[in-house]
C-alpha atoms as a PDB file:
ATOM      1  CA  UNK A   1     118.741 280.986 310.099  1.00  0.00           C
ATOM      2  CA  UNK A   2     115.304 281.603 310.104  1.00  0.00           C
ATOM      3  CA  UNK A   3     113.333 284.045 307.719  1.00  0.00           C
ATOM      4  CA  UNK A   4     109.798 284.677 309.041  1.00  0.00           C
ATOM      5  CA  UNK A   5     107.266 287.411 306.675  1.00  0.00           C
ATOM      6  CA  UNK A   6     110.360 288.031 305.031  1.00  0.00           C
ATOM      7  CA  UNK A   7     112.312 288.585 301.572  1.00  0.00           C
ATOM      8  CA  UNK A   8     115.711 288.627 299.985  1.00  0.00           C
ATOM      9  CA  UNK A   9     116.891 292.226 298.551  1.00  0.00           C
ATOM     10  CA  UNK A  10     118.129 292.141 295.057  1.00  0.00           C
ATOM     11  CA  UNK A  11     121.580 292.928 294.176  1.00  0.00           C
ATOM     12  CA  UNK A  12     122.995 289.623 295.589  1.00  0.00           C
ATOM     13  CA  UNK A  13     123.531 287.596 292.504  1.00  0.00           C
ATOM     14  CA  UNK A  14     127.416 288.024 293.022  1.00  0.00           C
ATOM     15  CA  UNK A  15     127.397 286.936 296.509  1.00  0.00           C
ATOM     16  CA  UNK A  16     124.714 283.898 295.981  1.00  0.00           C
ATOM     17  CA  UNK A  17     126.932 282.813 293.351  1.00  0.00           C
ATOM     18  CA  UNK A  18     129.474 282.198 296.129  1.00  0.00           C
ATOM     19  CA  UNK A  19     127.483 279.806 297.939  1.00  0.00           C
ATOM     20  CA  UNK A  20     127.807 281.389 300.919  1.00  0.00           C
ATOM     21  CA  UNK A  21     124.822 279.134 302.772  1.00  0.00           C
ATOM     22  CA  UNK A  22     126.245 275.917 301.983  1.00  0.00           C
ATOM     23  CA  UNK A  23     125.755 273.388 304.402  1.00  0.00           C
ATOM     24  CA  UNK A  24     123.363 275.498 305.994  1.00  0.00           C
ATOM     25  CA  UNK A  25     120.065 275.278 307.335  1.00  0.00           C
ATOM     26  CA  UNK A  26     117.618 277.884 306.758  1.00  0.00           C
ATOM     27  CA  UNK A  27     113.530 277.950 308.143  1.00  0.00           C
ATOM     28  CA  UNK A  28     111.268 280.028 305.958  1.00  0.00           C
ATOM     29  CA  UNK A  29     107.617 280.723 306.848  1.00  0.00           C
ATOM     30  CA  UNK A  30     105.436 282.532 305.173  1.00  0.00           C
ATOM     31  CA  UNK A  31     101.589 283.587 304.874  1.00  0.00           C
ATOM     32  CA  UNK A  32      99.783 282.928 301.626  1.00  0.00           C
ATOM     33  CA  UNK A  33      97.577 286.337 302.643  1.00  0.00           C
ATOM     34  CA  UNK A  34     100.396 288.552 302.926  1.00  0.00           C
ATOM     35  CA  UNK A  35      99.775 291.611 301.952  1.00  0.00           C
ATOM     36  CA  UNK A  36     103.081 293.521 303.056  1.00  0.00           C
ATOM     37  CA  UNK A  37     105.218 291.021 302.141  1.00  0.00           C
ATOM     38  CA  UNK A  38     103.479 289.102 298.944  1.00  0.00           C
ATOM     39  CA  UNK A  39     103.785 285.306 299.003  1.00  0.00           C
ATOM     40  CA  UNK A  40     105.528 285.460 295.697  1.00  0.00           C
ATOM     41  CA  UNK A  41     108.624 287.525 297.505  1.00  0.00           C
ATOM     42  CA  UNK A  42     108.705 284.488 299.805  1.00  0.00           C
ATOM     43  CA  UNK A  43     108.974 281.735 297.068  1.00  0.00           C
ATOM     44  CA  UNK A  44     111.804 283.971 295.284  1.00  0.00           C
ATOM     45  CA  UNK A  45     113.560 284.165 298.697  1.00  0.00           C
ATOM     46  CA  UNK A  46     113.602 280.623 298.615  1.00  0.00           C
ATOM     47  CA  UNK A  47     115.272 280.057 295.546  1.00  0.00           C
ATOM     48  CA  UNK A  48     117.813 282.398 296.384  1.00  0.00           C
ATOM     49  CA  UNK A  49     118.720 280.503 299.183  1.00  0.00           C
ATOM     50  CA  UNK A  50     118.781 277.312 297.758  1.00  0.00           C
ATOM     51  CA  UNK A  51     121.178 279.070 295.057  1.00  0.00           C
ATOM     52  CA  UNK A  52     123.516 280.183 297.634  1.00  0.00           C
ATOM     53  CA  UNK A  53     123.089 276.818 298.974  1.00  0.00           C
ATOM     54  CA  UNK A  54     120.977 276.129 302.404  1.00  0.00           C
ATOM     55  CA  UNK A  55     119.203 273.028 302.674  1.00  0.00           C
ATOM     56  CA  UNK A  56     115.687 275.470 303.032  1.00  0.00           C
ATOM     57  CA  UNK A  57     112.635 274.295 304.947  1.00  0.00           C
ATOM     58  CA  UNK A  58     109.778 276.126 304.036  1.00  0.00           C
ATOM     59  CA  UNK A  59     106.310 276.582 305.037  1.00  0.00           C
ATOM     60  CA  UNK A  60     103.369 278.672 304.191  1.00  0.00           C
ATOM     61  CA  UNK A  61      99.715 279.196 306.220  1.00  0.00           C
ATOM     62  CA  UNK A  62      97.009 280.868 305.350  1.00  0.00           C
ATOM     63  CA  UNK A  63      97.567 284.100 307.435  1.00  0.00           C
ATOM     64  CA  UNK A  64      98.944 287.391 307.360  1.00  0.00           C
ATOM     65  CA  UNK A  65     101.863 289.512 307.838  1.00  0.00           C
ATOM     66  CA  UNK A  66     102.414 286.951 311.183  1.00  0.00           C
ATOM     67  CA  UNK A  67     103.066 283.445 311.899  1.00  0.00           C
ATOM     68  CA  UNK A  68     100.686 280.839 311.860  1.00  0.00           C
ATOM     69  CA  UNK A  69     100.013 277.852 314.052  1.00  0.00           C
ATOM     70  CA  UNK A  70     101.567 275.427 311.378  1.00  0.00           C
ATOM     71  CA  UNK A  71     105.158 278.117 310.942  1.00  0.00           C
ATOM     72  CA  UNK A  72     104.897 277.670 314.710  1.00  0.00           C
ATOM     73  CA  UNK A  73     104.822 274.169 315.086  1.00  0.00           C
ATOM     74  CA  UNK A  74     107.455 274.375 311.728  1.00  0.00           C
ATOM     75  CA  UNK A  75     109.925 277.034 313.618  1.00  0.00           C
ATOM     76  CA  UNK A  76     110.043 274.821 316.880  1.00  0.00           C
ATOM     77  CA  UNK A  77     110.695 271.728 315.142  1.00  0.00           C
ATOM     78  CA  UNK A  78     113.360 273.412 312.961  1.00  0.00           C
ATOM     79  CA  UNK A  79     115.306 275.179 316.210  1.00  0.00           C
ATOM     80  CA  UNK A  80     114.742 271.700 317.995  1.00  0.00           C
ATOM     81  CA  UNK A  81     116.763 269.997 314.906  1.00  0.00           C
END
C-alpha cells in the first residue's frame, strides 16, 4: 500500500487492534511543508500502521501538498521491492 499527502481517520482503534496489516508493506511519503495535510497527521499515520502491523517505509521532503524528488525515488524503489 502506499499513502502519499495522506492521513489515517480516527475511529480505528478497534480495527488496528486486529492487526489487520501484518506482514504487510506499506510506503508513506510525506512533505514537511504541508499545509493541507500537516506533517504531524503523517507521523500519526505512521504509528497507526505500525500498530496494525505493516513493516512502514516512510519518507518526508521538504515540499508541499505533492511528492518530492526523494518520495519519488522512495515510491519506485518501494513498488520495485
Amino acid at each position: 500500500m502506499g499513502v502519499l499527502a495522506g492521513f489515517v481517520p480516527s475511529g480505528l482503534d478497534d480495527v488496528i487492534a486486529q492487526k489487520p496489516l501484518s506482514n504487510k508493506k506499506v510506503f508513506v511519503a510525506h512533505g514537511t511543508k504541508d499545509e493541507t495535510v500537516k506533517i504531524e497527521r503523517a507521523h500519526e499515520a505512521v504509528k497507526l500502521f505500525e500498530q496494525a502491523g505493516a513493516d512502514v517505509k516512510f519518507v518526508e521532503d521538504e515540499v508541499g501538498h505533492k511528492l518530492g524528488s526523494n518520495g519519488m525515488k522512495a515510491l519506485e524503489e518501494f513498488l520495485e521491492y
